[in-house]
C-alpha atoms as a PDB file:
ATOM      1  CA  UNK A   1     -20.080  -3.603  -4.989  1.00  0.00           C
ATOM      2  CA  UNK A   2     -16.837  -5.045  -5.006  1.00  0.00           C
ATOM      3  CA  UNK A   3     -15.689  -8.440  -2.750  1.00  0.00           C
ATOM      4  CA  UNK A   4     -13.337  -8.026   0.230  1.00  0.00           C
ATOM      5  CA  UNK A   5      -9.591  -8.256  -1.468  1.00  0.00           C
ATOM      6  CA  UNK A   6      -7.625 -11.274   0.747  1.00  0.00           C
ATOM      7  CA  UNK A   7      -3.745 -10.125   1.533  1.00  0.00           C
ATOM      8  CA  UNK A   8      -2.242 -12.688  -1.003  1.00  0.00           C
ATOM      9  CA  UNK A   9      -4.627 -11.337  -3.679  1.00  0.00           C
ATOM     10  CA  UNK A  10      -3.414  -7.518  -3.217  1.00  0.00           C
ATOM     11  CA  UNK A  11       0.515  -8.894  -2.986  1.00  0.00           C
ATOM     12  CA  UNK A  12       0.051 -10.254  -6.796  1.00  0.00           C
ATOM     13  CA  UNK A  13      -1.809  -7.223  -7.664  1.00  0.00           C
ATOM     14  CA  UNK A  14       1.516  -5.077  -6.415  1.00  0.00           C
ATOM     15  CA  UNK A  15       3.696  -7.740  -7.364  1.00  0.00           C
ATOM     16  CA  UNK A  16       2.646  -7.351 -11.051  1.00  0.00           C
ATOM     17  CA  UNK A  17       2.737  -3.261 -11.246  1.00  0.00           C
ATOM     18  CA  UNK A  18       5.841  -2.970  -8.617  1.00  0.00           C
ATOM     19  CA  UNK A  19       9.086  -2.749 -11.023  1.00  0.00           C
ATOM     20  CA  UNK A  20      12.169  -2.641  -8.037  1.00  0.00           C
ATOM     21  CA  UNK A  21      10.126  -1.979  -5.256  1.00  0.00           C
ATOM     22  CA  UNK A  22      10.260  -4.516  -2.058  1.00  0.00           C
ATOM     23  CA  UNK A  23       7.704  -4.070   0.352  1.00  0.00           C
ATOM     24  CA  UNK A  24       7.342  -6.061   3.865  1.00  0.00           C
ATOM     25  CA  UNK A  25       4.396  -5.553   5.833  1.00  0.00           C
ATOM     26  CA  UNK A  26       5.061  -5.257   9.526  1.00  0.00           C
ATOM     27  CA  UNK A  27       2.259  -4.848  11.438  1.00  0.00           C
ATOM     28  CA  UNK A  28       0.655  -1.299  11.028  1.00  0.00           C
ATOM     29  CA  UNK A  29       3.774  -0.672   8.965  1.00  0.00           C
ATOM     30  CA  UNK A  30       5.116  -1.414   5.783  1.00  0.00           C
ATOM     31  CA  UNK A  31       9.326  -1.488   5.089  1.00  0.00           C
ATOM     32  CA  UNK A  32       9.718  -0.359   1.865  1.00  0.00           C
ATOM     33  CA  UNK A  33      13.050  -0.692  -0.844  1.00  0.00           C
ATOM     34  CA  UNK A  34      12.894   1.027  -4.140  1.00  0.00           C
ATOM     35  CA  UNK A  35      14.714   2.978  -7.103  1.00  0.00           C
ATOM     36  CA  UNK A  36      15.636   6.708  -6.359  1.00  0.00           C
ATOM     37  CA  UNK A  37      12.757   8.865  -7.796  1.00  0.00           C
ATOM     38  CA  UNK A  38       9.991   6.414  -6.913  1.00  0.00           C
ATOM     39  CA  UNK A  39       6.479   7.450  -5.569  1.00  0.00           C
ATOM     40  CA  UNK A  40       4.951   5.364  -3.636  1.00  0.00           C
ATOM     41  CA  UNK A  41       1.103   6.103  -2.838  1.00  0.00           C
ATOM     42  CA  UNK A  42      -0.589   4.035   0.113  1.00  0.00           C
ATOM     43  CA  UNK A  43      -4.178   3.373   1.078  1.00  0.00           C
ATOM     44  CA  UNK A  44      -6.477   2.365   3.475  1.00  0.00           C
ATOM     45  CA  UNK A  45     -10.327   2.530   1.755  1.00  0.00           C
ATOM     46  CA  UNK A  46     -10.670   6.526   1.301  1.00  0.00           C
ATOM     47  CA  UNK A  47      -7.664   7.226   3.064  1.00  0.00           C
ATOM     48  CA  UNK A  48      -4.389   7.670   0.871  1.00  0.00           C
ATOM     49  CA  UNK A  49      -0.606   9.530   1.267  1.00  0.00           C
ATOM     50  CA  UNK A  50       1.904   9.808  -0.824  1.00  0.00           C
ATOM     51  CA  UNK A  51       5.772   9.803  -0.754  1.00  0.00           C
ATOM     52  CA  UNK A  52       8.663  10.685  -2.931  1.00  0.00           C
ATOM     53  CA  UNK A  53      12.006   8.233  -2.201  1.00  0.00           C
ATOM     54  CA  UNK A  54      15.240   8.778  -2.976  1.00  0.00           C
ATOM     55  CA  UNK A  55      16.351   5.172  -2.636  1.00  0.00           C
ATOM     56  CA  UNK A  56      17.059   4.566   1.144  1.00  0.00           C
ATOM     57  CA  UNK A  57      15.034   1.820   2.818  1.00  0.00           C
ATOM     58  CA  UNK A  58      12.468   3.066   5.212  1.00  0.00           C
ATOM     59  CA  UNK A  59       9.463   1.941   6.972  1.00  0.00           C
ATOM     60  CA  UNK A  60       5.696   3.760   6.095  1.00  0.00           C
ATOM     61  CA  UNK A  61       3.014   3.490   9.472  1.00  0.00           C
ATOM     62  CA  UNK A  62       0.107   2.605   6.958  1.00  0.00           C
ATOM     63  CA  UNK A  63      -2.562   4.706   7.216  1.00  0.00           C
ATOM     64  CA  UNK A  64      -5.384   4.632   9.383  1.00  0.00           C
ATOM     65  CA  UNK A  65      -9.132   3.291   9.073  1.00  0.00           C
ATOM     66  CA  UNK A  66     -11.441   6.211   8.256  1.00  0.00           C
ATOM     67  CA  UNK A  67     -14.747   5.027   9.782  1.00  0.00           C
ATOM     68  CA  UNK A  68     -16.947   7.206   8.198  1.00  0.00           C
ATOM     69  CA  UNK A  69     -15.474   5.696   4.549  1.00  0.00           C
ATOM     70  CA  UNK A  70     -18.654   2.590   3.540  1.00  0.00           C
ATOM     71  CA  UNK A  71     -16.285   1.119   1.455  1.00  0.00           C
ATOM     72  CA  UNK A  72     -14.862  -0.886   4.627  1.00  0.00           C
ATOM     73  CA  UNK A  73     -12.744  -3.756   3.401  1.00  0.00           C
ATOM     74  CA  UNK A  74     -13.503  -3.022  -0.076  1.00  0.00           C
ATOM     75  CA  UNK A  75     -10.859  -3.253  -3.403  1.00  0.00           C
ATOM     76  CA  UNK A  76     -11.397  -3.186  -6.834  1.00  0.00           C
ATOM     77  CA  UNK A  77     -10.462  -5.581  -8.867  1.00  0.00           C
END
């Protein structure tokens, strides 16, 4: 079982494998900046999306808390 993953943790963990991407958390959103041709794949536990950008800025709703998913407030790492 892994430990709960604190916010400045995961911001290293994307800062590190993020080339040209900004990201801004805003409440249950996220603004996010990067190179045309980027994917950019969010998650919440069990829950994921994914989303093709062709460079304009835009702000992601994150996704929502699957219940049913045990791995509540769970990363790996």
């Amino acid at each position: 079982m892994t430990a709960p993953c604190p916010p400045d943790r995961y911001r290293v963990l994307l800062a590190e494998r993020a080339t040209g991407v900004r990201l801004a958390l805003q409440g249950g959103a996220v603004r996010v900046t990067v190179p045309p041709g980027s994917m950019i794949r969010r998650w919440n536990r069990a829950t994921t999306t994914l989303h093709a950008f062709d460079g304009t800025e835009t702000t992601l709703l994150l996704p929502p808390d699957d219940p049913s998913d045990p791995s509540a407030a769970e990363c790996a790492g």
